[in-house]
Protein backbone atom coordinates (compact mmCIF):
# COMPACT_ATOMS: atom_id res chain seq x y z
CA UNK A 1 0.00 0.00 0.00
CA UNK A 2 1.19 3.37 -0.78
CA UNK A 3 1.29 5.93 1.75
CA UNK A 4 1.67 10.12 1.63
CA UNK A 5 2.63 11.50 5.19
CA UNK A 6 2.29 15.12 5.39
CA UNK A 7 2.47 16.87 8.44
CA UNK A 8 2.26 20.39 10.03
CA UNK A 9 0.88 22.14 7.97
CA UNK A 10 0.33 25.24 9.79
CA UNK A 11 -2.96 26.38 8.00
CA UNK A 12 -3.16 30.32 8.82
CA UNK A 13 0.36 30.76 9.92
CA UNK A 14 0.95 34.70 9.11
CA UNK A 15 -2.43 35.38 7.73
CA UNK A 16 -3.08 38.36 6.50
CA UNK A 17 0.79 39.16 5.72
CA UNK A 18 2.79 38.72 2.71
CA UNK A 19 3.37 35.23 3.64
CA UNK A 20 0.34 34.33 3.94
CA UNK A 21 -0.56 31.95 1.22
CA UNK A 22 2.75 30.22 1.89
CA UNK A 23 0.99 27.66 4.29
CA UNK A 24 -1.90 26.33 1.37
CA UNK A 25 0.17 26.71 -1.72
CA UNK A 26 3.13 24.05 -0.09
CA UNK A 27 0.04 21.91 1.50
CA UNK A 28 -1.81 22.00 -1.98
CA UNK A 29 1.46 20.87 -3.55
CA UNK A 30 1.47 17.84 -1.52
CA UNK A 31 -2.02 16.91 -1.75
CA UNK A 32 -1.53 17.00 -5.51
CA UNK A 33 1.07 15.04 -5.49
CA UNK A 34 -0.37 12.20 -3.35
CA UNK A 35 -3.06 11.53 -5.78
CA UNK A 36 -1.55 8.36 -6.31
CA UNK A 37 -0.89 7.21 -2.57
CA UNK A 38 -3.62 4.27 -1.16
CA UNK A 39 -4.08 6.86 1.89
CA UNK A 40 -3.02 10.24 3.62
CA UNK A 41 -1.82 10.03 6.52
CA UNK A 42 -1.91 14.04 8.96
CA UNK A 43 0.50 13.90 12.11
CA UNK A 44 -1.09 16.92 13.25
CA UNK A 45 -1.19 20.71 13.63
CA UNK A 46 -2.29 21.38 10.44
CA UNK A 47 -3.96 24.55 11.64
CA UNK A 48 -1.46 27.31 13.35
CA UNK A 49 -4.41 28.20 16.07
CA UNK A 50 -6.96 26.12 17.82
CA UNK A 51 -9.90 28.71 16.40
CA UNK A 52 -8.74 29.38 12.94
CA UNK A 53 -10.64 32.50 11.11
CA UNK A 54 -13.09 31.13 8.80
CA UNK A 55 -11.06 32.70 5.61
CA UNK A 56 -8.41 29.68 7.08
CA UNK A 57 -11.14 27.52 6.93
CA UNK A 58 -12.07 28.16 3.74
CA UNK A 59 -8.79 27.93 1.80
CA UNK A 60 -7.68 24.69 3.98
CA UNK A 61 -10.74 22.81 3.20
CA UNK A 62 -10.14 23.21 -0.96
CA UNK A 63 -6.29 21.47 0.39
CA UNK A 64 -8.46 18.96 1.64
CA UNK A 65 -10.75 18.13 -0.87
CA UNK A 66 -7.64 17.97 -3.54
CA UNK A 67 -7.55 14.15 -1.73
CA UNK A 68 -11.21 13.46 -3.18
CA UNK A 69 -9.91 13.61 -6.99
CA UNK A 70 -7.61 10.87 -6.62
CA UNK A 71 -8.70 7.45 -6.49
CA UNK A 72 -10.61 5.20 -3.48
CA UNK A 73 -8.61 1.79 -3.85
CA UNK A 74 -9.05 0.73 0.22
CA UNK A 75 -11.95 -0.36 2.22
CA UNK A 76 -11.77 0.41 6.30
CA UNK A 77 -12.99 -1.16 9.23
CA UNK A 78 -14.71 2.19 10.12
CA UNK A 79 -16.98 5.12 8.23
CA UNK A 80 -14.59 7.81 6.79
CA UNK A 81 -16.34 10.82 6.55
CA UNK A 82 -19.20 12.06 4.29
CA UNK A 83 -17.31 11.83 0.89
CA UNK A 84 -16.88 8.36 0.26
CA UNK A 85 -14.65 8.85 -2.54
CA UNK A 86 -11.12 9.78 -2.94
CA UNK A 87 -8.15 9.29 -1.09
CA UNK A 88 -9.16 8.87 2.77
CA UNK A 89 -6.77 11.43 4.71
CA UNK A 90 -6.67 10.26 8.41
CA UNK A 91 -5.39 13.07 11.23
CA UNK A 92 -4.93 13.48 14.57
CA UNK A 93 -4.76 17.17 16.07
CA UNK A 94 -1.55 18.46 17.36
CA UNK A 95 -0.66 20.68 19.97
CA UNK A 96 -1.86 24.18 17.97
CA UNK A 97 -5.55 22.82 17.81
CA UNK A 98 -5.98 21.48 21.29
CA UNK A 99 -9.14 22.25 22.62
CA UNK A 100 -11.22 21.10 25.65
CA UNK A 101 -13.19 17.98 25.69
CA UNK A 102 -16.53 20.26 25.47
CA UNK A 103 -15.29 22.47 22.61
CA UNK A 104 -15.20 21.23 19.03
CA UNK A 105 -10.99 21.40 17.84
CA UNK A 106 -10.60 22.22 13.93
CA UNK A 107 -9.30 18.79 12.86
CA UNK A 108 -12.64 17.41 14.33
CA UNK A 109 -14.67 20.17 12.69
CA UNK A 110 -13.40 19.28 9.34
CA UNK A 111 -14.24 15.30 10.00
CA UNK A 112 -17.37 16.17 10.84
CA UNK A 113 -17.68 17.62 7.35
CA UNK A 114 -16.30 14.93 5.58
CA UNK A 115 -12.73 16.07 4.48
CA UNK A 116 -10.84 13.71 6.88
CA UNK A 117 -11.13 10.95 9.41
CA UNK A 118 -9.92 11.80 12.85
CA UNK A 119 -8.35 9.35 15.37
CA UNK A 120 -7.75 10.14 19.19
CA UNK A 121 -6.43 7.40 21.21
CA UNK A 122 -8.16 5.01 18.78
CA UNK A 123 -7.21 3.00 15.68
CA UNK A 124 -8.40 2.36 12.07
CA UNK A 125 -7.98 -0.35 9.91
CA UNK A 126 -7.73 -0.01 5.90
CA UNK A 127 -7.19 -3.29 3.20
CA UNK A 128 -6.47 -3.61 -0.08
CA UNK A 129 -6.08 -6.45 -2.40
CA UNK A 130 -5.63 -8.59 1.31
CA UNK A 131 -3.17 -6.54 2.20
CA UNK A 132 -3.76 -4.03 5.87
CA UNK A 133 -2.42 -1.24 7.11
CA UNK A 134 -3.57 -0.77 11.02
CA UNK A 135 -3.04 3.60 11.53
CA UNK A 136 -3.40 3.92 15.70
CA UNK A 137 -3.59 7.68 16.34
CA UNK A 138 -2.55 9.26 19.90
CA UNK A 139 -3.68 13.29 19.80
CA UNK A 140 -1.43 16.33 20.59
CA UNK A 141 -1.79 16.44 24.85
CA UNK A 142 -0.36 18.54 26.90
CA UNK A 143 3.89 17.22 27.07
CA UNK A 144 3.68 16.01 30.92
CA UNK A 145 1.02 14.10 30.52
CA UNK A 146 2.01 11.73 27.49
CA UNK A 147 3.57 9.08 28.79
CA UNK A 148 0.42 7.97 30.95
CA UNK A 149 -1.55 9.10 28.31
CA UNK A 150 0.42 6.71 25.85
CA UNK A 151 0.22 3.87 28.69
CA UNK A 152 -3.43 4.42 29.04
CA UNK A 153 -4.15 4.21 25.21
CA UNK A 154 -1.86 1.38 25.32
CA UNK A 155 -2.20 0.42 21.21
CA UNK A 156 -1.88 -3.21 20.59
CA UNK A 157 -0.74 -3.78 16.98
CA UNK A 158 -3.00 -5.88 15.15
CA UNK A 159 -1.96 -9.03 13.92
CA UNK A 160 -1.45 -9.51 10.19
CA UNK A 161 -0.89 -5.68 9.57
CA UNK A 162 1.34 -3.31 8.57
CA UNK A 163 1.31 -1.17 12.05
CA UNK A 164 1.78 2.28 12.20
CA UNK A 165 1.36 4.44 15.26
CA UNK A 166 0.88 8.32 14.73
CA UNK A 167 1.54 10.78 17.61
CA UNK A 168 2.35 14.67 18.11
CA UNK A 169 4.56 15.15 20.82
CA UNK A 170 8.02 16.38 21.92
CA UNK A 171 10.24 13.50 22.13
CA UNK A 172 13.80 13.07 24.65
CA UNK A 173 16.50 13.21 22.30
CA UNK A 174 15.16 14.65 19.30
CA UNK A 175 14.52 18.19 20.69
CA UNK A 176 15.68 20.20 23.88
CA UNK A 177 14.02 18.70 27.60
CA UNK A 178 14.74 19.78 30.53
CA UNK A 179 14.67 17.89 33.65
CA UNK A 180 12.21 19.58 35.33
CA UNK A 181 9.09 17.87 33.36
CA UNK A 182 8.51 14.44 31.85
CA UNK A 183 8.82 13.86 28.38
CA UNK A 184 7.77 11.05 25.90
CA UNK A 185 11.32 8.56 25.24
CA UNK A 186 11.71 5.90 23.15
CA UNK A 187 11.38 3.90 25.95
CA UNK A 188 7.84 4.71 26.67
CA UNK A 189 6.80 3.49 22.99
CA UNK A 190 5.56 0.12 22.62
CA UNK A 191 6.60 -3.10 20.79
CA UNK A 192 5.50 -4.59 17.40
CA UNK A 193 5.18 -1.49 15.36
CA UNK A 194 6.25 -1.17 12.30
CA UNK A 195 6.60 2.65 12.01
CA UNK A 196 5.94 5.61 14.48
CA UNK A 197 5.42 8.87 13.28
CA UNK A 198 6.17 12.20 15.08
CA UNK A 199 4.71 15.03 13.52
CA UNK A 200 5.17 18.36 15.70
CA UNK A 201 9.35 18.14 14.99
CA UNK A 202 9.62 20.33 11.91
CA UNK A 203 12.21 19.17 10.26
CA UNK A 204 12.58 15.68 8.75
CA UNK A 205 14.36 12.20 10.35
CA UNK A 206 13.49 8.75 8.74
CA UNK A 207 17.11 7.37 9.41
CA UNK A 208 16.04 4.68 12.48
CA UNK A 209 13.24 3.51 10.05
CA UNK A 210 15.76 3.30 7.10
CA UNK A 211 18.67 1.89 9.45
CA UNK A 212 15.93 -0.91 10.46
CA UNK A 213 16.20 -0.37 14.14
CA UNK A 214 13.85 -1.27 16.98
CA UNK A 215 11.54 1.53 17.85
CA UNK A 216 11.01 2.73 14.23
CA UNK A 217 10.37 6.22 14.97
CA UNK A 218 9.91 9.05 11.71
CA UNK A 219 10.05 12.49 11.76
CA UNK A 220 8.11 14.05 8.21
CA UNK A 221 8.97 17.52 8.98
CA UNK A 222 6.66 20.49 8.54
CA UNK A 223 5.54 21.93 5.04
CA UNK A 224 6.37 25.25 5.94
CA UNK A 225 8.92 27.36 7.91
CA UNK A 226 7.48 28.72 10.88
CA UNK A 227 11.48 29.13 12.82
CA UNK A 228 14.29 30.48 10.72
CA UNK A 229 16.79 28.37 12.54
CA UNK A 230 20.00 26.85 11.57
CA UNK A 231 18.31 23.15 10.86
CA UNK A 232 15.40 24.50 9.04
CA UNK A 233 17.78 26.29 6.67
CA UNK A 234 19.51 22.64 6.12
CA UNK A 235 17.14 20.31 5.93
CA UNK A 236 14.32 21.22 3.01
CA UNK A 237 10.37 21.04 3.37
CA UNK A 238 8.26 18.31 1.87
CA UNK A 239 6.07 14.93 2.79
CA UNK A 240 7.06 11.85 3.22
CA UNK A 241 5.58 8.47 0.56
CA UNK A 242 5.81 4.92 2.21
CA UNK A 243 5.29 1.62 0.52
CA UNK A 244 4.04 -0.25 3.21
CA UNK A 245 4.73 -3.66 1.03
CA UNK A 246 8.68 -2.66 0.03
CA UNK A 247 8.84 -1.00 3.86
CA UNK A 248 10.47 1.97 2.18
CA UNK A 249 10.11 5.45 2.91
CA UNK A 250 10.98 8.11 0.13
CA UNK A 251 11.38 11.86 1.46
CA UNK A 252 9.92 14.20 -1.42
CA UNK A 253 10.99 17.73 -1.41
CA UNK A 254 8.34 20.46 -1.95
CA UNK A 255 9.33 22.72 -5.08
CA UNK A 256 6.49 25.95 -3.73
CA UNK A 257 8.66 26.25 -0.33
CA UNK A 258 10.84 29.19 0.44
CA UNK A 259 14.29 29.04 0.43
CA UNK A 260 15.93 29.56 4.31
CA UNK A 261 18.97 30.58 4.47
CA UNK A 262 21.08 30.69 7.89
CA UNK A 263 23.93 33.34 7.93
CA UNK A 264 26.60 33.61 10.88
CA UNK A 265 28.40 36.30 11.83
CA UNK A 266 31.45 36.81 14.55
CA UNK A 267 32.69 39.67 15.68
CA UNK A 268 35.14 41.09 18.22
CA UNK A 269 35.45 44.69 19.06
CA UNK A 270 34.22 45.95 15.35
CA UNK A 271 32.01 49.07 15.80
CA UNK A 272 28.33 48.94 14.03
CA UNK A 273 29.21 50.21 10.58
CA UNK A 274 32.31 47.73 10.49
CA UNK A 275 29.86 44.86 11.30
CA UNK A 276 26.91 46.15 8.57
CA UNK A 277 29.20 46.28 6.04
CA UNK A 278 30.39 42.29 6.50
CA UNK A 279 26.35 41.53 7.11
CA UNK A 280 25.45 43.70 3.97
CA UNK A 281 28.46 41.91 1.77
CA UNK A 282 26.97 38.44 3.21
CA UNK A 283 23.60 39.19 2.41
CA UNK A 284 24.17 40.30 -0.81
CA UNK A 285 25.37 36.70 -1.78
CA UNK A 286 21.90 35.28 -1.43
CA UNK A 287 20.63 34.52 -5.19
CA UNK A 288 17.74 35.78 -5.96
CA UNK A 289 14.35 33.32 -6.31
CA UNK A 290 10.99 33.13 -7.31
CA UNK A 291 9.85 33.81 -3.97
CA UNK A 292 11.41 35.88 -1.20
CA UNK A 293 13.84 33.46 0.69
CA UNK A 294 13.53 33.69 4.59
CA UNK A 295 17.13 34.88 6.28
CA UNK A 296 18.36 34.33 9.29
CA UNK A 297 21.14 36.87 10.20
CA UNK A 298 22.72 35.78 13.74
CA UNK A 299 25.47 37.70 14.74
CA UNK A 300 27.48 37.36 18.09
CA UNK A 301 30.50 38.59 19.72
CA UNK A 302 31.84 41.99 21.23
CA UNK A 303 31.17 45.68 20.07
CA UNK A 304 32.40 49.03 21.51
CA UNK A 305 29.71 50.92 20.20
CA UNK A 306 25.77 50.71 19.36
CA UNK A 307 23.77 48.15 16.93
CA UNK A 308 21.00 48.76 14.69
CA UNK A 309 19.68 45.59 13.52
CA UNK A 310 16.48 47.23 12.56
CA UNK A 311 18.56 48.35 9.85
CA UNK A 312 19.58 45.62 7.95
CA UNK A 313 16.38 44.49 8.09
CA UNK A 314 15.12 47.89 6.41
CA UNK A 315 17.78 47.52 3.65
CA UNK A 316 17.16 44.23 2.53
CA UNK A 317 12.93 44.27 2.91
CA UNK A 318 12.56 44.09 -0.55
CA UNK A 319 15.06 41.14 -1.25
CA UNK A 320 14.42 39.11 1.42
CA UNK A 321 12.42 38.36 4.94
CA UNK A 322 15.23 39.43 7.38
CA UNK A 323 15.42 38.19 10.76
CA UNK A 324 18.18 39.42 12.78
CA UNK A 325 19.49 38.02 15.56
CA UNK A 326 22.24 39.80 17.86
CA UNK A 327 23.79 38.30 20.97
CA UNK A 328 26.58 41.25 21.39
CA UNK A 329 27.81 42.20 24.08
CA UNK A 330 28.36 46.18 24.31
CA UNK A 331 29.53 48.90 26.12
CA UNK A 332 26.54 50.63 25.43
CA UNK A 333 23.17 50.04 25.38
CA UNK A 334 21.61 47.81 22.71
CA UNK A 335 18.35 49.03 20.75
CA UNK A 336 15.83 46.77 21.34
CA UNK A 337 15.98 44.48 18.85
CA UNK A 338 12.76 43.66 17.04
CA UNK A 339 12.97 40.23 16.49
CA UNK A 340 14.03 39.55 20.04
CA UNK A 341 12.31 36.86 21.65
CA UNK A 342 8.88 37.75 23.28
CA UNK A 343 6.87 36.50 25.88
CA UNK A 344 3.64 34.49 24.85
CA UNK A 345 0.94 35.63 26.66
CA UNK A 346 -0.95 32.22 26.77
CA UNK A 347 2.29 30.34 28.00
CA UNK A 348 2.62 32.70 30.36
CA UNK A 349 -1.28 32.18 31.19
CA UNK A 350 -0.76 28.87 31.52
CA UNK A 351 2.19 28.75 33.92
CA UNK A 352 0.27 31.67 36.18
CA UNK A 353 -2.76 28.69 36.64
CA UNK A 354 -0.05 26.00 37.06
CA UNK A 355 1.21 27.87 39.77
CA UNK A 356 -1.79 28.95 41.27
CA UNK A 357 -3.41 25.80 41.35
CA UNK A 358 -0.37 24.06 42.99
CA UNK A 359 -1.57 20.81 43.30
CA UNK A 360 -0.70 17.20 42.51
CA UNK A 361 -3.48 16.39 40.29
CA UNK A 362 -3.02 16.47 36.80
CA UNK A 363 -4.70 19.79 35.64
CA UNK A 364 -4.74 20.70 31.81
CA UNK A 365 -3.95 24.70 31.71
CA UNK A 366 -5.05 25.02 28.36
CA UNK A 367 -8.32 23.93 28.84
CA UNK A 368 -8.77 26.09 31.69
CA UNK A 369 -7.45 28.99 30.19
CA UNK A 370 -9.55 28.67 27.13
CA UNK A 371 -12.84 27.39 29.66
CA UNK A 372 -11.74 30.81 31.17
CA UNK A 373 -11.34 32.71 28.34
CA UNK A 374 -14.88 32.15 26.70
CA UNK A 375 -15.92 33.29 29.89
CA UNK A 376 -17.48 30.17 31.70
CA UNK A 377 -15.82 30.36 35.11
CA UNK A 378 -18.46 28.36 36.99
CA UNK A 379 -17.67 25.43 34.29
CA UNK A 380 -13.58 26.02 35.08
CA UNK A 381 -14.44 26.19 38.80
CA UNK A 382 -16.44 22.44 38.49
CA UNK A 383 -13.55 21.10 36.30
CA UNK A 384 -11.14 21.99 38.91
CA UNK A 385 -13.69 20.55 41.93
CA UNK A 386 -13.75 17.17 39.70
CA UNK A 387 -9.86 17.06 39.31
CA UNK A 388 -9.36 17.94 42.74
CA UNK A 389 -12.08 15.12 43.96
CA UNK A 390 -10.38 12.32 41.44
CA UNK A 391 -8.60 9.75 43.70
């Protein structure tokens, strides 16, 4: 069976900005080019916010429906939506469309219109020509509480099939954890399966698949850059085919995706105009493409005198999206640098509650804060009262 993995991708991520349309014309380029996979397979956060405007809505349910022109070649142990032809697309929700239990997520919205199946902490089986392919689906959840919400799903691959277990989580060892929270490991996924797929991770790994190693974990990458960082710069954006009979997995590149490039500067002691006119001779070296290519400009070391990254990124607006990132240290004061990083008011919601509430129980900020936010504080106060009461 042939298999199209596409993952994060981001629908609505800088609406209403230049890059806007960057998000559906990559996704719509991997739809089209799945036409000839068995199924589509959605590791999650394919939305960039848990209430998308309905303009996001819109344009990501035409991605969707590209899946309905190609051809229906598997049956299913379960009911797949309202279209019943096409190419069945089967998601999970990531952490960007998390919602509480009571409130209806935008993954499940678009299942309940047909577009795509949706699996949380459940499984689905599809055959063709005799052959299966079992897809067991754990949704985004908040990072401390996925390994007992992994143990508690506990998926049993089922016999006979090709097993594949889908997820959206941070992972020990593939991306920064500290010590002061738990974290999914390899150790915490269980036997038998013949592929696990991360999505969340945005840039791609298939190498313990390919190296045929126990815990065959995946990483398909994101369709679009959301961080200019150095491995987003060298590892491209695209989707991931798998022929479940061969067990290979093919990475396929996107052509529609930006170009990132990651540019490093060190200094020691230059003043400002000594250090814009290295940037400016670096920049200038970036070719020229069909689209704007995203930059990422980090420079670090020691200056006697003031910086102005705002001004680099003012020269070059028309070539390029600039970011600039400065870690000098200086005699003087540094302008505030407008890419620095900023606070995130709902993380910063979240860990206000966590601390507040102070308790052992396991208490999901995010659905409080949103319970909160749409301003139902009696129904926050009996969630708490229930957690609080569980034994």
């Amino acid at each position: 069976m042939k298999v199209s993995i596409i993952s994060d991708t981001h629908f609505g991520y800088k609406w209403g900005e230049e890059r806007g349309e960057d998000t559906f014309e990559n996704a719509k380029e991997a739809f089209e080019r799945s036409l000839d996979a068995d199924l589509i397979i959605l590791p999650g956060d394919l939305f960039d916010k848990k209430i998308p405007k309905q303009e996001v809505l819109d344009k990501a349910s035409d991605v969707f429906s590209i899946a309905m022109e190609g051809e229906r070649n598997v049956n299913s142990d379960k009911e797949l939506g309202l279209h019943g032809e096409g190419v069945p697309s089967v998601a999970i929700h990531g952490t960007h469309e998390r919602r509480p239990r009571s409130y209806t997520n935008p993954i499940e919205l678009m299942a309940n219109t047909g577009h795509l199946h949706h699996l949380d902490n459940e499984a689905t089986v599809f055959e063709k020509n005799g052959e299966k392919v079992a897809v067991h689906g754990m949704s985004g959840v908040p990072e401390r509480y996925a390994p007992q919400v992994l143990e508690n799903f506990n998926p049993e691959p089922v016999d006979g099939a090709f097993n594949i277990l889908v997820i959206h989580q941070s992972i020990e060892g593939f991306v920064y954890t500290d010590d002061d929270h738990e974290y999914l490991s390899l150790e915490d996924f269980p036997e038998g399966f013949d592929l696990i797929i991360n999505g969340h991770i945005h840039w791609y790994n298939l190498e313990r698949f390919q190296k045929g190693e126990d815990k065959p974990l995946i990483l398909p990458g994101s369709t679009v850059t959301t961080q200019m960082n150095k491995v987003e710069a060298e590892k491209p954006k695209g989707f991931v085919g798998l022929d479940t009979e061969k067990e290979e997995l093919e990475f396929k590149e996107l052509n529609s995706a930006r170009d990132v490039e990651y540019v490093e500067i060190e200094v020691d002691g230059e003043s400002w105009s000594e250090i814009k006119e290295e940037a400016v001779e670096h920049l200038e070296k970036i070719g020229k493409a069909e689209k704007k290519p995203l930059v990422n400009l980090k420079i670090k070391g020691k200056t006697e005198g003031r910086v102005n990254p705002r001004e680099l990124k003012q020269m070059f607006r028309d070539q390029m999206f600039l970011n600039v990132n400065s870690s000098l240290d200086s005699k003087e004061d540094i302008k505030e640098n407008d890419i620095s990083e900023k606070v995130d008011p709902w993380q910063k919601g979240k860990q206000m509650l966590s601390d507040a509430v102070d308790s052992e129980k396991e208490v999901d900020e995010s659905q409080l804060l949103e319970i909160l936010q749409e301003g139902e504080p009696e129904k926050a106060e009996q969630m708490l009262k229930e957690r609080m009461s569980d034994d």
